[in-house]
PDBML (XML) file of the C-alpha atoms, coordinates in Angstrom:
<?xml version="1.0" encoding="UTF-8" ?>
<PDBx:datablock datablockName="MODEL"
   xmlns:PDBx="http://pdbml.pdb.org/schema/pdbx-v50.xsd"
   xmlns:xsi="http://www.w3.org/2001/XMLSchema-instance"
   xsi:schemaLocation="http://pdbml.pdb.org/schema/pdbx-v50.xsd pdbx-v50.xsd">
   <PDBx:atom_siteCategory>
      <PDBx:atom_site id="1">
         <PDBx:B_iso_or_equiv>0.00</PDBx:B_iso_or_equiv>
         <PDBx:Cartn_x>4.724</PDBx:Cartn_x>
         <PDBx:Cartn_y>9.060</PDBx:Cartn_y>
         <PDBx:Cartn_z>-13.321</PDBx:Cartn_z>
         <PDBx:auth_asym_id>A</PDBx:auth_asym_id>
         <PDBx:auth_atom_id>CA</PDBx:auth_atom_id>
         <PDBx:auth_comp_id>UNK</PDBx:auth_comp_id>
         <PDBx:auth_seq_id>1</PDBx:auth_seq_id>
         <PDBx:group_PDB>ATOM</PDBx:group_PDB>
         <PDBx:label_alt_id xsi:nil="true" />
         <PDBx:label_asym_id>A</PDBx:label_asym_id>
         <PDBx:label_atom_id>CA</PDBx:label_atom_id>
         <PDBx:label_comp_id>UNK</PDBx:label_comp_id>
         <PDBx:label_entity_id>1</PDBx:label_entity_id>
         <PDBx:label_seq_id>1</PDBx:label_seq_id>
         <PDBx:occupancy>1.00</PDBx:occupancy>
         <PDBx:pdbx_PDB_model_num>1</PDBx:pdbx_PDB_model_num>
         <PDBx:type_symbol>C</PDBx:type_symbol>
      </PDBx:atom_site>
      <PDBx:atom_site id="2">
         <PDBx:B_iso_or_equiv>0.00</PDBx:B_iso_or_equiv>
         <PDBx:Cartn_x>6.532</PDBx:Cartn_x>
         <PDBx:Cartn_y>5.571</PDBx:Cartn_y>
         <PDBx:Cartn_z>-12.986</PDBx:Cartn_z>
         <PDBx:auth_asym_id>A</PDBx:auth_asym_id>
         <PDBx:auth_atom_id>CA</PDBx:auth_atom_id>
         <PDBx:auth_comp_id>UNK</PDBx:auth_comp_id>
         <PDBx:auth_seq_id>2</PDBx:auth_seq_id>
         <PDBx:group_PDB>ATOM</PDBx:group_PDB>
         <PDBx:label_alt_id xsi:nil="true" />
         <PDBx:label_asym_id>A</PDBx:label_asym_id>
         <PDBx:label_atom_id>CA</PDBx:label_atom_id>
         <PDBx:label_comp_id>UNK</PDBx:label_comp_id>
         <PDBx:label_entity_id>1</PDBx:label_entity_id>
         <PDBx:label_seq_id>2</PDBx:label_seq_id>
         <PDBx:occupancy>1.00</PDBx:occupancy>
         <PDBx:pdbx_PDB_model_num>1</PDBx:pdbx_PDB_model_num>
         <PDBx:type_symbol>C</PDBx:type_symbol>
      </PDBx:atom_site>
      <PDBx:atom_site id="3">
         <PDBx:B_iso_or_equiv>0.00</PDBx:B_iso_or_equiv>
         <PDBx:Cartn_x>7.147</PDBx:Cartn_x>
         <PDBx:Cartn_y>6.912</PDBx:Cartn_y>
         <PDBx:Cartn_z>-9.480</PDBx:Cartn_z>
         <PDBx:auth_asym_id>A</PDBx:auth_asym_id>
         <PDBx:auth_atom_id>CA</PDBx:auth_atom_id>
         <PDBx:auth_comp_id>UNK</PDBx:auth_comp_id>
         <PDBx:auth_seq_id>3</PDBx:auth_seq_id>
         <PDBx:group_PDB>ATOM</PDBx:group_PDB>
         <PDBx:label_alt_id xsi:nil="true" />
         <PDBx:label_asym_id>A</PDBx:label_asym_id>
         <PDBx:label_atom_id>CA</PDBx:label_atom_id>
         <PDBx:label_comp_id>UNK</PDBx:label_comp_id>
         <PDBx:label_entity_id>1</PDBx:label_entity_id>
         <PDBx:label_seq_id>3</PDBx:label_seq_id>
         <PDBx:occupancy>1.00</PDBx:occupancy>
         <PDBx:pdbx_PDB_model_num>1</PDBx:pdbx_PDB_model_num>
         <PDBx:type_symbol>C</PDBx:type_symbol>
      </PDBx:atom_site>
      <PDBx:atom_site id="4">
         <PDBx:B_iso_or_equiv>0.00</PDBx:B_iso_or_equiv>
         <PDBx:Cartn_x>3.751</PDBx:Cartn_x>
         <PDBx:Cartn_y>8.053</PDBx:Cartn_y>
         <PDBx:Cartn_z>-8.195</PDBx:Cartn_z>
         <PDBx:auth_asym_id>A</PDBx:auth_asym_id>
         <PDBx:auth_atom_id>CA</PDBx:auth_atom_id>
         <PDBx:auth_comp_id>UNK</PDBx:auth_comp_id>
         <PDBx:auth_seq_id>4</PDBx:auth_seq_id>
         <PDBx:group_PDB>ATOM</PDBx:group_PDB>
         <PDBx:label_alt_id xsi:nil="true" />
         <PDBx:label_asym_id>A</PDBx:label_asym_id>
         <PDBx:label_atom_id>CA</PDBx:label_atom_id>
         <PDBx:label_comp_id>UNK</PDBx:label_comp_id>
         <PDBx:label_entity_id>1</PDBx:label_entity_id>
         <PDBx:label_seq_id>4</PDBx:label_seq_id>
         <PDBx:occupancy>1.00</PDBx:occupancy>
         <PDBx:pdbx_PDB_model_num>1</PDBx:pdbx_PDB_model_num>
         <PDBx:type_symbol>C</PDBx:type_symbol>
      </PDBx:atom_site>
      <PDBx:atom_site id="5">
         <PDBx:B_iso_or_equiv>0.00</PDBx:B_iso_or_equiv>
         <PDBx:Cartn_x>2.355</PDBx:Cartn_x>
         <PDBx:Cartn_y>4.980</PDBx:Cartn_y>
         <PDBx:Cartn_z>-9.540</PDBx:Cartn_z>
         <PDBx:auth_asym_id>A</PDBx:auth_asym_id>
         <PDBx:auth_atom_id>CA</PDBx:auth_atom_id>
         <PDBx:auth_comp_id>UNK</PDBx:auth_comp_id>
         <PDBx:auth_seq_id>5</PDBx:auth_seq_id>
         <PDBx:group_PDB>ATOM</PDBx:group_PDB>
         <PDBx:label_alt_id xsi:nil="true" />
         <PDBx:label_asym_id>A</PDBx:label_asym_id>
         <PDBx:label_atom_id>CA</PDBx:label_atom_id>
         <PDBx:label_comp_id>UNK</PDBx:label_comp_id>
         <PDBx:label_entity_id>1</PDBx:label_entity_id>
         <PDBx:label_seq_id>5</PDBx:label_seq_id>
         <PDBx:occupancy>1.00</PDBx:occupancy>
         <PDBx:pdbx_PDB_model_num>1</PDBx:pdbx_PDB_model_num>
         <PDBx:type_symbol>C</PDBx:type_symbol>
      </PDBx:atom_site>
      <PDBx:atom_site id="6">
         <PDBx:B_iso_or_equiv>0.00</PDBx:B_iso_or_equiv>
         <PDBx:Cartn_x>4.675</PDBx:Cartn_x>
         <PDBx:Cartn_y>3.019</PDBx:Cartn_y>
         <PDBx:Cartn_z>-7.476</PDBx:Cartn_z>
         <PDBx:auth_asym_id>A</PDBx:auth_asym_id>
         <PDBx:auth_atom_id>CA</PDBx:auth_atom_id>
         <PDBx:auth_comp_id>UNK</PDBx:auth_comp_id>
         <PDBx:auth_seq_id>6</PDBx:auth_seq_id>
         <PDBx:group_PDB>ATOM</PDBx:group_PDB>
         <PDBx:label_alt_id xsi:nil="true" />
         <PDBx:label_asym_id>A</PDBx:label_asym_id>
         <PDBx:label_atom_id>CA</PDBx:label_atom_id>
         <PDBx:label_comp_id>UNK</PDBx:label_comp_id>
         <PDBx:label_entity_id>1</PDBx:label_entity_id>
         <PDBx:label_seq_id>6</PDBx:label_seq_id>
         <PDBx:occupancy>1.00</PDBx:occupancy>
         <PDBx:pdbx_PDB_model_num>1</PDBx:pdbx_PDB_model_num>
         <PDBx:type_symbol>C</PDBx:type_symbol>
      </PDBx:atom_site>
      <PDBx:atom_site id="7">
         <PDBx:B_iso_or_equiv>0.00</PDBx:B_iso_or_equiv>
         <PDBx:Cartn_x>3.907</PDBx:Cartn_x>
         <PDBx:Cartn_y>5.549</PDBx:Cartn_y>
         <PDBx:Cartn_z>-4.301</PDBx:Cartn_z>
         <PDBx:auth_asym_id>A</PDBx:auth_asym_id>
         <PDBx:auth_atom_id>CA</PDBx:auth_atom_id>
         <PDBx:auth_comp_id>UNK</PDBx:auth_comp_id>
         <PDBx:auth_seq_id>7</PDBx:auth_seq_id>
         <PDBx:group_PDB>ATOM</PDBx:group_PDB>
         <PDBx:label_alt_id xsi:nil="true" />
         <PDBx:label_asym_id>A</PDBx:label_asym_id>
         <PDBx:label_atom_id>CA</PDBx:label_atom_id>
         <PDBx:label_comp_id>UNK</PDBx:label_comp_id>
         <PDBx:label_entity_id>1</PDBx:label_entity_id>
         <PDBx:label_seq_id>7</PDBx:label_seq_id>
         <PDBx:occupancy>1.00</PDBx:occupancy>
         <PDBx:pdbx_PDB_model_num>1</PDBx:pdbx_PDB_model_num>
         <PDBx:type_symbol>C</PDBx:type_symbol>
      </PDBx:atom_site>
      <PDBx:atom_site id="8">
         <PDBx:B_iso_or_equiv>0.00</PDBx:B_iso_or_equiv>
         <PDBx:Cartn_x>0.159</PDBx:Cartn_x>
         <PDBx:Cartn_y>4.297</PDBx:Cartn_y>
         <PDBx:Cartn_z>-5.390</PDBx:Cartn_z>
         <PDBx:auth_asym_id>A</PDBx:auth_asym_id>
         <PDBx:auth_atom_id>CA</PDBx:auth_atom_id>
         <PDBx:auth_comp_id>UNK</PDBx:auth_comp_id>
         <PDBx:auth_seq_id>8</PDBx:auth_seq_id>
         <PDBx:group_PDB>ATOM</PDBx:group_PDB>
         <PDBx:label_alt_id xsi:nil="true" />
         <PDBx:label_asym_id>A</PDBx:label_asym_id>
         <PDBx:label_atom_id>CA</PDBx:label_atom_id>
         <PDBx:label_comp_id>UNK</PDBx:label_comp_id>
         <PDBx:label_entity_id>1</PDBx:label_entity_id>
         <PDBx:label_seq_id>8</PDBx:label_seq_id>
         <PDBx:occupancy>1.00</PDBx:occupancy>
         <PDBx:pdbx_PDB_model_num>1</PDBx:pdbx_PDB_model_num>
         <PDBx:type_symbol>C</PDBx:type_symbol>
      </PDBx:atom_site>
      <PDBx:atom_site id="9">
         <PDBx:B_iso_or_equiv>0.00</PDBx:B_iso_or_equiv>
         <PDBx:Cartn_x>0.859</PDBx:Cartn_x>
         <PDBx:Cartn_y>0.359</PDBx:Cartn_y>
         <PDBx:Cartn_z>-4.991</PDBx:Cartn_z>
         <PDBx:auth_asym_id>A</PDBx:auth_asym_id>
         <PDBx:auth_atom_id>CA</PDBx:auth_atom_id>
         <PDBx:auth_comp_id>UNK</PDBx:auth_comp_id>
         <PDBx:auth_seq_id>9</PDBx:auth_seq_id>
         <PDBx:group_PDB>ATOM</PDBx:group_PDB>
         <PDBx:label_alt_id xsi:nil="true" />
         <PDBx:label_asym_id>A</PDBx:label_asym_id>
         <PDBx:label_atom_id>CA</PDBx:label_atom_id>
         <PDBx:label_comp_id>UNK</PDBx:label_comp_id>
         <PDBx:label_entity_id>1</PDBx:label_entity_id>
         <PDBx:label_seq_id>9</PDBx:label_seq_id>
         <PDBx:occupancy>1.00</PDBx:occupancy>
         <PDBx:pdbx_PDB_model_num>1</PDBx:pdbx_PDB_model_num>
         <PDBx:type_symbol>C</PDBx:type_symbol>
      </PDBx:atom_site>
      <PDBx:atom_site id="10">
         <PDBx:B_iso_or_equiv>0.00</PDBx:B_iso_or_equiv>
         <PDBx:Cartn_x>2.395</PDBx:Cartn_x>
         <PDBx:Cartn_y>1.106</PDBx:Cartn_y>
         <PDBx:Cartn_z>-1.746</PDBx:Cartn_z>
         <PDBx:auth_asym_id>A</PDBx:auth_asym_id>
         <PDBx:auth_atom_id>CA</PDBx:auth_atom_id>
         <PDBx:auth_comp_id>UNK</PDBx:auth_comp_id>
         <PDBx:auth_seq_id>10</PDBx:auth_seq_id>
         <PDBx:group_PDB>ATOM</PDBx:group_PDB>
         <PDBx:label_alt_id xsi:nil="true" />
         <PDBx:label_asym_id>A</PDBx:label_asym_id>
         <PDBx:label_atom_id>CA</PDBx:label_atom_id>
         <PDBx:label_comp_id>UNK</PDBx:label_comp_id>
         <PDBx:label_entity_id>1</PDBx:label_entity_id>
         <PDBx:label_seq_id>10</PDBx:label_seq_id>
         <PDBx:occupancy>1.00</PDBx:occupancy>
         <PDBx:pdbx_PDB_model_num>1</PDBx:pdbx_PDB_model_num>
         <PDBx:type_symbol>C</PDBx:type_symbol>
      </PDBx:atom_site>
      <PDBx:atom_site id="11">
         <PDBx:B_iso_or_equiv>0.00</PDBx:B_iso_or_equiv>
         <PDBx:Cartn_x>-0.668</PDBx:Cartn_x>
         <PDBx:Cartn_y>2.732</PDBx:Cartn_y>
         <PDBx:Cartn_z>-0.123</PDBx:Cartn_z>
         <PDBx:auth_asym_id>A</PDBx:auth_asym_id>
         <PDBx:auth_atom_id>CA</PDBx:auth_atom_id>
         <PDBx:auth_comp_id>UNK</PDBx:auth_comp_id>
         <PDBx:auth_seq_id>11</PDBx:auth_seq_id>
         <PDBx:group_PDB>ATOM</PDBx:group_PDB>
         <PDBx:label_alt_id xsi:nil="true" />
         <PDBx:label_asym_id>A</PDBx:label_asym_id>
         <PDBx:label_atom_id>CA</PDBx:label_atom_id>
         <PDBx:label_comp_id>UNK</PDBx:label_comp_id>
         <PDBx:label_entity_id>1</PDBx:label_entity_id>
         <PDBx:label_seq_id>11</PDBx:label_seq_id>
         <PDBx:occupancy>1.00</PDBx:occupancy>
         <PDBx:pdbx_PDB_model_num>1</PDBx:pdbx_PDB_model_num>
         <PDBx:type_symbol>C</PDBx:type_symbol>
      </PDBx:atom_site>
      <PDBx:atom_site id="12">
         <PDBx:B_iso_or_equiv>0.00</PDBx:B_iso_or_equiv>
         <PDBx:Cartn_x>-2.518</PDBx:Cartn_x>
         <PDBx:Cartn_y>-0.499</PDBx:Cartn_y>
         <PDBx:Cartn_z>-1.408</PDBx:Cartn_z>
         <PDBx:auth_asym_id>A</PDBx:auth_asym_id>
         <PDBx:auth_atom_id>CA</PDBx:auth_atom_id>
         <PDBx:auth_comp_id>UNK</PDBx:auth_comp_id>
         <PDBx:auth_seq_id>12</PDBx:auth_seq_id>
         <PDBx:group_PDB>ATOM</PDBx:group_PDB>
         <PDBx:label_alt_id xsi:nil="true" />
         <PDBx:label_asym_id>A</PDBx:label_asym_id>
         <PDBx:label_atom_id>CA</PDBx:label_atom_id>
         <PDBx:label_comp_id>UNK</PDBx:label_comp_id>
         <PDBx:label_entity_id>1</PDBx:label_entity_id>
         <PDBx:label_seq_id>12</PDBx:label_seq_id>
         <PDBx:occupancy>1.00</PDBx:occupancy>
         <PDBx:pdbx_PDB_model_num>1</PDBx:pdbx_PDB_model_num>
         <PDBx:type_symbol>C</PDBx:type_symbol>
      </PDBx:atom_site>
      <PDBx:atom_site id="13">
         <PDBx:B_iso_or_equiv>0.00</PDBx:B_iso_or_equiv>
         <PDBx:Cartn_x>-0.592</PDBx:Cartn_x>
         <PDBx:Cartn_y>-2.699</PDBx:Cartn_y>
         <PDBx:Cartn_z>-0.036</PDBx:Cartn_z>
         <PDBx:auth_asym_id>A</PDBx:auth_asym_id>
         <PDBx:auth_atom_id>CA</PDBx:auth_atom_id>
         <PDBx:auth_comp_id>UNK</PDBx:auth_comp_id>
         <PDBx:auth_seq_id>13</PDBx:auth_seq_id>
         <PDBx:group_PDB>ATOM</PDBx:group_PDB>
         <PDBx:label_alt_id xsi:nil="true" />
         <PDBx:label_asym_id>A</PDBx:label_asym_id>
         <PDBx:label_atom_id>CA</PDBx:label_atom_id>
         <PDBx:label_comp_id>UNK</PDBx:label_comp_id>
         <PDBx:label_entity_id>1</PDBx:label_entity_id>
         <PDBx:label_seq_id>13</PDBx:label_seq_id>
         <PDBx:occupancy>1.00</PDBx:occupancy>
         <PDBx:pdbx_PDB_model_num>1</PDBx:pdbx_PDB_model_num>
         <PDBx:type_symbol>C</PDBx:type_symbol>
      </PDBx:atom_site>
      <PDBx:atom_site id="14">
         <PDBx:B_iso_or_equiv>0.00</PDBx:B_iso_or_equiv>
         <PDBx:Cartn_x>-0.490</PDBx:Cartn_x>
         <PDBx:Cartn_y>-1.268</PDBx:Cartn_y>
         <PDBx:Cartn_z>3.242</PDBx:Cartn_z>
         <PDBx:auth_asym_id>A</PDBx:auth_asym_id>
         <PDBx:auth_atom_id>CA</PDBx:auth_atom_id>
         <PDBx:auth_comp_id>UNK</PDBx:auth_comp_id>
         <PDBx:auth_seq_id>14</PDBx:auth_seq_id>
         <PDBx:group_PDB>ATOM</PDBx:group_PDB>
         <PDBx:label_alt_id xsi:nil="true" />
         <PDBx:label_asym_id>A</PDBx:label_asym_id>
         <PDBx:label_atom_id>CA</PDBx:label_atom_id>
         <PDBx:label_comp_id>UNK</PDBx:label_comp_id>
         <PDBx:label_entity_id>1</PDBx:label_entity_id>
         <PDBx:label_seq_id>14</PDBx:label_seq_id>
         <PDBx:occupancy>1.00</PDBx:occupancy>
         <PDBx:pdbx_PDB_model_num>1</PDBx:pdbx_PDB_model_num>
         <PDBx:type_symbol>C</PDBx:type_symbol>
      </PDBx:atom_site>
      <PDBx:atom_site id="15">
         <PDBx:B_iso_or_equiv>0.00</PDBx:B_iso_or_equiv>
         <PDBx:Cartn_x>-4.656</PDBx:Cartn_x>
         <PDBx:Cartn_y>-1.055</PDBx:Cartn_y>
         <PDBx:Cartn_z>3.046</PDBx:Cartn_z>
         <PDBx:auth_asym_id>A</PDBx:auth_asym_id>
         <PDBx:auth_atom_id>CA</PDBx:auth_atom_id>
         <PDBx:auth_comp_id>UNK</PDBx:auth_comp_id>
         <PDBx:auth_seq_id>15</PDBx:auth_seq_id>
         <PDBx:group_PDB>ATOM</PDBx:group_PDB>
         <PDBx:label_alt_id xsi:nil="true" />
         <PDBx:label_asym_id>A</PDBx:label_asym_id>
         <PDBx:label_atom_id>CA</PDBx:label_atom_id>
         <PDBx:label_comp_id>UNK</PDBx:label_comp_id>
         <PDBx:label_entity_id>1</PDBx:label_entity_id>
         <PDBx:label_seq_id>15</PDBx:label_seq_id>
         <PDBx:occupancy>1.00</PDBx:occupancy>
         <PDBx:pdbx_PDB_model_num>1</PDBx:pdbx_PDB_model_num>
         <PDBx:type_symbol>C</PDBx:type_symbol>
      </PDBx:atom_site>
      <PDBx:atom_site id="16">
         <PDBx:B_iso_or_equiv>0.00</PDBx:B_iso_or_equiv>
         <PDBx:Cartn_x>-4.122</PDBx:Cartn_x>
         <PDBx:Cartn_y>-4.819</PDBx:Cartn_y>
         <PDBx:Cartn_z>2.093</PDBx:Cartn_z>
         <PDBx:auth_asym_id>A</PDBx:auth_asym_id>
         <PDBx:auth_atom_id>CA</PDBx:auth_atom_id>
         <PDBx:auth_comp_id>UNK</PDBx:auth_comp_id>
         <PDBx:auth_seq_id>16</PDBx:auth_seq_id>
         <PDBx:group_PDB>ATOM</PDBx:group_PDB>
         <PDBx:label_alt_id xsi:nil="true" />
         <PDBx:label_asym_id>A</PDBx:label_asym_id>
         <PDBx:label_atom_id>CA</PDBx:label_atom_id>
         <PDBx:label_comp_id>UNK</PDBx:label_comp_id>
         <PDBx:label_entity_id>1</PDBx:label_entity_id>
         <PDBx:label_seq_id>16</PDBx:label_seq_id>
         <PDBx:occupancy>1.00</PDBx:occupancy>
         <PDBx:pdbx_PDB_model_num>1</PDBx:pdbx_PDB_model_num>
         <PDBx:type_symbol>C</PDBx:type_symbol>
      </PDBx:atom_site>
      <PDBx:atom_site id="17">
         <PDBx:B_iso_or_equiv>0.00</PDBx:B_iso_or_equiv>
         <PDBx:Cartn_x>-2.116</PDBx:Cartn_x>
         <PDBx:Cartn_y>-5.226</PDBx:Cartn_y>
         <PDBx:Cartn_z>5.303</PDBx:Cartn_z>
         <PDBx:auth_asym_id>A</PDBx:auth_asym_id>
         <PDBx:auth_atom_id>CA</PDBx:auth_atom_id>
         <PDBx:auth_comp_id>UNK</PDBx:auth_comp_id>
         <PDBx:auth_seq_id>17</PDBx:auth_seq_id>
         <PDBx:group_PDB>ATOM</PDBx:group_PDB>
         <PDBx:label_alt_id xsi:nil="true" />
         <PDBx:label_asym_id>A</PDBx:label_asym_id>
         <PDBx:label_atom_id>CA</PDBx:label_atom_id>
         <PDBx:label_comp_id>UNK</PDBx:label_comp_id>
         <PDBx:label_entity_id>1</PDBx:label_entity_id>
         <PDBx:label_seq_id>17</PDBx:label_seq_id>
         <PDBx:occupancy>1.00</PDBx:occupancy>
         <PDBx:pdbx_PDB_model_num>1</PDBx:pdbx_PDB_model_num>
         <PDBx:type_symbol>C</PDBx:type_symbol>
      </PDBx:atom_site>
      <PDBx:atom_site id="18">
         <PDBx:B_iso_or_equiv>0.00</PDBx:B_iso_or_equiv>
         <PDBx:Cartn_x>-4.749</PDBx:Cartn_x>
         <PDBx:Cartn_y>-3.190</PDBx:Cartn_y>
         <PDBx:Cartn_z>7.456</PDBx:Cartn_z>
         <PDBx:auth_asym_id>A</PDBx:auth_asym_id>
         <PDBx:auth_atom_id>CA</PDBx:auth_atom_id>
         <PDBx:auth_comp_id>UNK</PDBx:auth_comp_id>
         <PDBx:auth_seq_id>18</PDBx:auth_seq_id>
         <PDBx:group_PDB>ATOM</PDBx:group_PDB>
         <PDBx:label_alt_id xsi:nil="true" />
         <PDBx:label_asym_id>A</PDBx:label_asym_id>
         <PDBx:label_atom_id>CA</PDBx:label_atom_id>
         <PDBx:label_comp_id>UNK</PDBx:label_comp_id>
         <PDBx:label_entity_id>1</PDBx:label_entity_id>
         <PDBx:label_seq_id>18</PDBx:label_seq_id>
         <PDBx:occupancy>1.00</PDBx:occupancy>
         <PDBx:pdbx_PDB_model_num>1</PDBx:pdbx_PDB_model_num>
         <PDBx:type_symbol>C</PDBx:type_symbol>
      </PDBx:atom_site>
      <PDBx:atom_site id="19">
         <PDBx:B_iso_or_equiv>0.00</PDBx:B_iso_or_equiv>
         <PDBx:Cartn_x>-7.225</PDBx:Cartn_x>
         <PDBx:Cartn_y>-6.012</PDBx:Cartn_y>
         <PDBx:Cartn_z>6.119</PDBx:Cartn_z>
         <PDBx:auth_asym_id>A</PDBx:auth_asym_id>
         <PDBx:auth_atom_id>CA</PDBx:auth_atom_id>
         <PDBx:auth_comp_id>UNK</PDBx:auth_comp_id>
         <PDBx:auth_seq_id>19</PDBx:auth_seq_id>
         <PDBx:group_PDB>ATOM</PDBx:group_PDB>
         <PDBx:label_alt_id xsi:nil="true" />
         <PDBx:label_asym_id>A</PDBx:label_asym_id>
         <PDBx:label_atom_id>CA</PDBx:label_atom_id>
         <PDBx:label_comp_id>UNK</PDBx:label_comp_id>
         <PDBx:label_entity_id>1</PDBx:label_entity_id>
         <PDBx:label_seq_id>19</PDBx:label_seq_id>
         <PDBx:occupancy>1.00</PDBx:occupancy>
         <PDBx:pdbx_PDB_model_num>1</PDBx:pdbx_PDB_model_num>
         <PDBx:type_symbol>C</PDBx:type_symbol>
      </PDBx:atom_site>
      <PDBx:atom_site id="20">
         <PDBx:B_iso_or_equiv>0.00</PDBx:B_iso_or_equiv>
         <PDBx:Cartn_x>-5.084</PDBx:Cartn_x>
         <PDBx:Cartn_y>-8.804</PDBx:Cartn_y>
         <PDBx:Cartn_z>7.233</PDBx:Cartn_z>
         <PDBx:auth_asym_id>A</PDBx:auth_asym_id>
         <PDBx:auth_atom_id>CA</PDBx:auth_atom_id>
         <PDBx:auth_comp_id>UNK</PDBx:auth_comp_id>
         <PDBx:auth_seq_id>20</PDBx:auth_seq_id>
         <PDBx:group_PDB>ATOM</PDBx:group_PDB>
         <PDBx:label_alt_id xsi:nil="true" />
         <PDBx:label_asym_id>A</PDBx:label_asym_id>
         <PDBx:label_atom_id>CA</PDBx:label_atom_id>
         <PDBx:label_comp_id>UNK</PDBx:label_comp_id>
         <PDBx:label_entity_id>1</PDBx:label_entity_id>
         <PDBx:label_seq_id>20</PDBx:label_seq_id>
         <PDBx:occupancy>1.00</PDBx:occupancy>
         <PDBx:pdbx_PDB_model_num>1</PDBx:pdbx_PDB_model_num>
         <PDBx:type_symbol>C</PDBx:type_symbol>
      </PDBx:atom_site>
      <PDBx:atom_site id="21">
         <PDBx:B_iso_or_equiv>0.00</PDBx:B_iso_or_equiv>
         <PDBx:Cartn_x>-4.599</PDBx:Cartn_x>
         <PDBx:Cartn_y>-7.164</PDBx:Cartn_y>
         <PDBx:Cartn_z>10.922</PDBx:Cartn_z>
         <PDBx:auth_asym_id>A</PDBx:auth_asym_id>
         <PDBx:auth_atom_id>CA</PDBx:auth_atom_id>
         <PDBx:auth_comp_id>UNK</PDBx:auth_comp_id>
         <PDBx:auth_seq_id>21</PDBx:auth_seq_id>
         <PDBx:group_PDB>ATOM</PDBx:group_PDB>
         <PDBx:label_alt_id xsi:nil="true" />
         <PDBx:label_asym_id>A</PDBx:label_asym_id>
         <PDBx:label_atom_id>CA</PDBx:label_atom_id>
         <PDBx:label_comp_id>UNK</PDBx:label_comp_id>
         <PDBx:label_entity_id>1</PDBx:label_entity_id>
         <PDBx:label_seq_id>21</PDBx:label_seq_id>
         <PDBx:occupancy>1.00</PDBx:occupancy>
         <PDBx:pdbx_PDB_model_num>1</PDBx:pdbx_PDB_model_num>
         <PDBx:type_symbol>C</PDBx:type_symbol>
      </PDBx:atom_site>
      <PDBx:atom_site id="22">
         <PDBx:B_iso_or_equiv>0.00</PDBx:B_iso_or_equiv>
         <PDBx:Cartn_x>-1.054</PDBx:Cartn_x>
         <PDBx:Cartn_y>-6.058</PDBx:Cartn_y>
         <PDBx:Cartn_z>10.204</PDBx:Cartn_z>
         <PDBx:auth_asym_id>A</PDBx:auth_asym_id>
         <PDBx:auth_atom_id>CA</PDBx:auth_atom_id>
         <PDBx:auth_comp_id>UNK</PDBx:auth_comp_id>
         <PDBx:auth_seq_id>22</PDBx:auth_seq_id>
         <PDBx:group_PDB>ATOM</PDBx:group_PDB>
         <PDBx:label_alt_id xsi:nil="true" />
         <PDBx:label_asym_id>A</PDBx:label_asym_id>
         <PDBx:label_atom_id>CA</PDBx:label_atom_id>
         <PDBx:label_comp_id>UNK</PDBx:label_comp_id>
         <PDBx:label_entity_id>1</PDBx:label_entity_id>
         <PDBx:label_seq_id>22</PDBx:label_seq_id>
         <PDBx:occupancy>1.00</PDBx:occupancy>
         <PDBx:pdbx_PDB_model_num>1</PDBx:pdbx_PDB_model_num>
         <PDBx:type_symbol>C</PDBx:type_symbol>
      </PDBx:atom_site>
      <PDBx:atom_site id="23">
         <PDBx:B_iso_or_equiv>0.00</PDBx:B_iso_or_equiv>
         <PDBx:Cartn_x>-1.013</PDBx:Cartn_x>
         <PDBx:Cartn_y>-2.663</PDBx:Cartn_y>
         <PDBx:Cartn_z>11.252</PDBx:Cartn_z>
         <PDBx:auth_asym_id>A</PDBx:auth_asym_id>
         <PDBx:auth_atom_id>CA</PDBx:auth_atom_id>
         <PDBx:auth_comp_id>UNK</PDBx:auth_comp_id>
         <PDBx:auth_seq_id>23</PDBx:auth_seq_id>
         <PDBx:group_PDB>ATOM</PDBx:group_PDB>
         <PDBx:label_alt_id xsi:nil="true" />
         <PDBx:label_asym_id>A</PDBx:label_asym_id>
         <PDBx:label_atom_id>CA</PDBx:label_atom_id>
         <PDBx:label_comp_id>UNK</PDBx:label_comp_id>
         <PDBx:label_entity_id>1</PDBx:label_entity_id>
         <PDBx:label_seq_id>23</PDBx:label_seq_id>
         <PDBx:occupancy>1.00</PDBx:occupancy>
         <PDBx:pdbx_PDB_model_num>1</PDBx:pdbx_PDB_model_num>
         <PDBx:type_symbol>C</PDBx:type_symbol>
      </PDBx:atom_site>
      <PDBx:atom_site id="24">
         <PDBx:B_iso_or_equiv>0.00</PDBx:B_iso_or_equiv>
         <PDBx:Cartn_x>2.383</PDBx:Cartn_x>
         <PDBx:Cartn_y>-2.180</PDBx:Cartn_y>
         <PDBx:Cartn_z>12.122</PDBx:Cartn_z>
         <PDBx:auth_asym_id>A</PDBx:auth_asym_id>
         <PDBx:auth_atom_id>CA</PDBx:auth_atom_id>
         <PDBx:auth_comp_id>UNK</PDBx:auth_comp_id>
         <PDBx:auth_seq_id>24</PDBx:auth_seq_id>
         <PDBx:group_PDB>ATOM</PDBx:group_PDB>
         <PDBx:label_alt_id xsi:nil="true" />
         <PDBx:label_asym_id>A</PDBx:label_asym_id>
         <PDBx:label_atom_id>CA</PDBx:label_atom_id>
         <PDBx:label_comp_id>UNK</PDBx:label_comp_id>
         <PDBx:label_entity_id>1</PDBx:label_entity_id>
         <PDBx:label_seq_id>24</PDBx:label_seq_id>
         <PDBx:occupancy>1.00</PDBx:occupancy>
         <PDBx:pdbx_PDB_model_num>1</PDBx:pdbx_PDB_model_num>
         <PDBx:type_symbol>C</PDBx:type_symbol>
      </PDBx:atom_site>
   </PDBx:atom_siteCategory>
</PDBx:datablock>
């Protein structure tokens, strides 16, 4: 669980990053 919640904070920080312009 410790795992896919960690999976889960990486997708939101990469839709964080989308925000800012930082696609890549």
């Amino acid at each position: 669980h410790a795992v896919l919640f960690l999976v889960l904070a990486f997708f939101t920080s990469a839709a964080i990053w989308i925000m800012l312009e930082a696609e890549f």
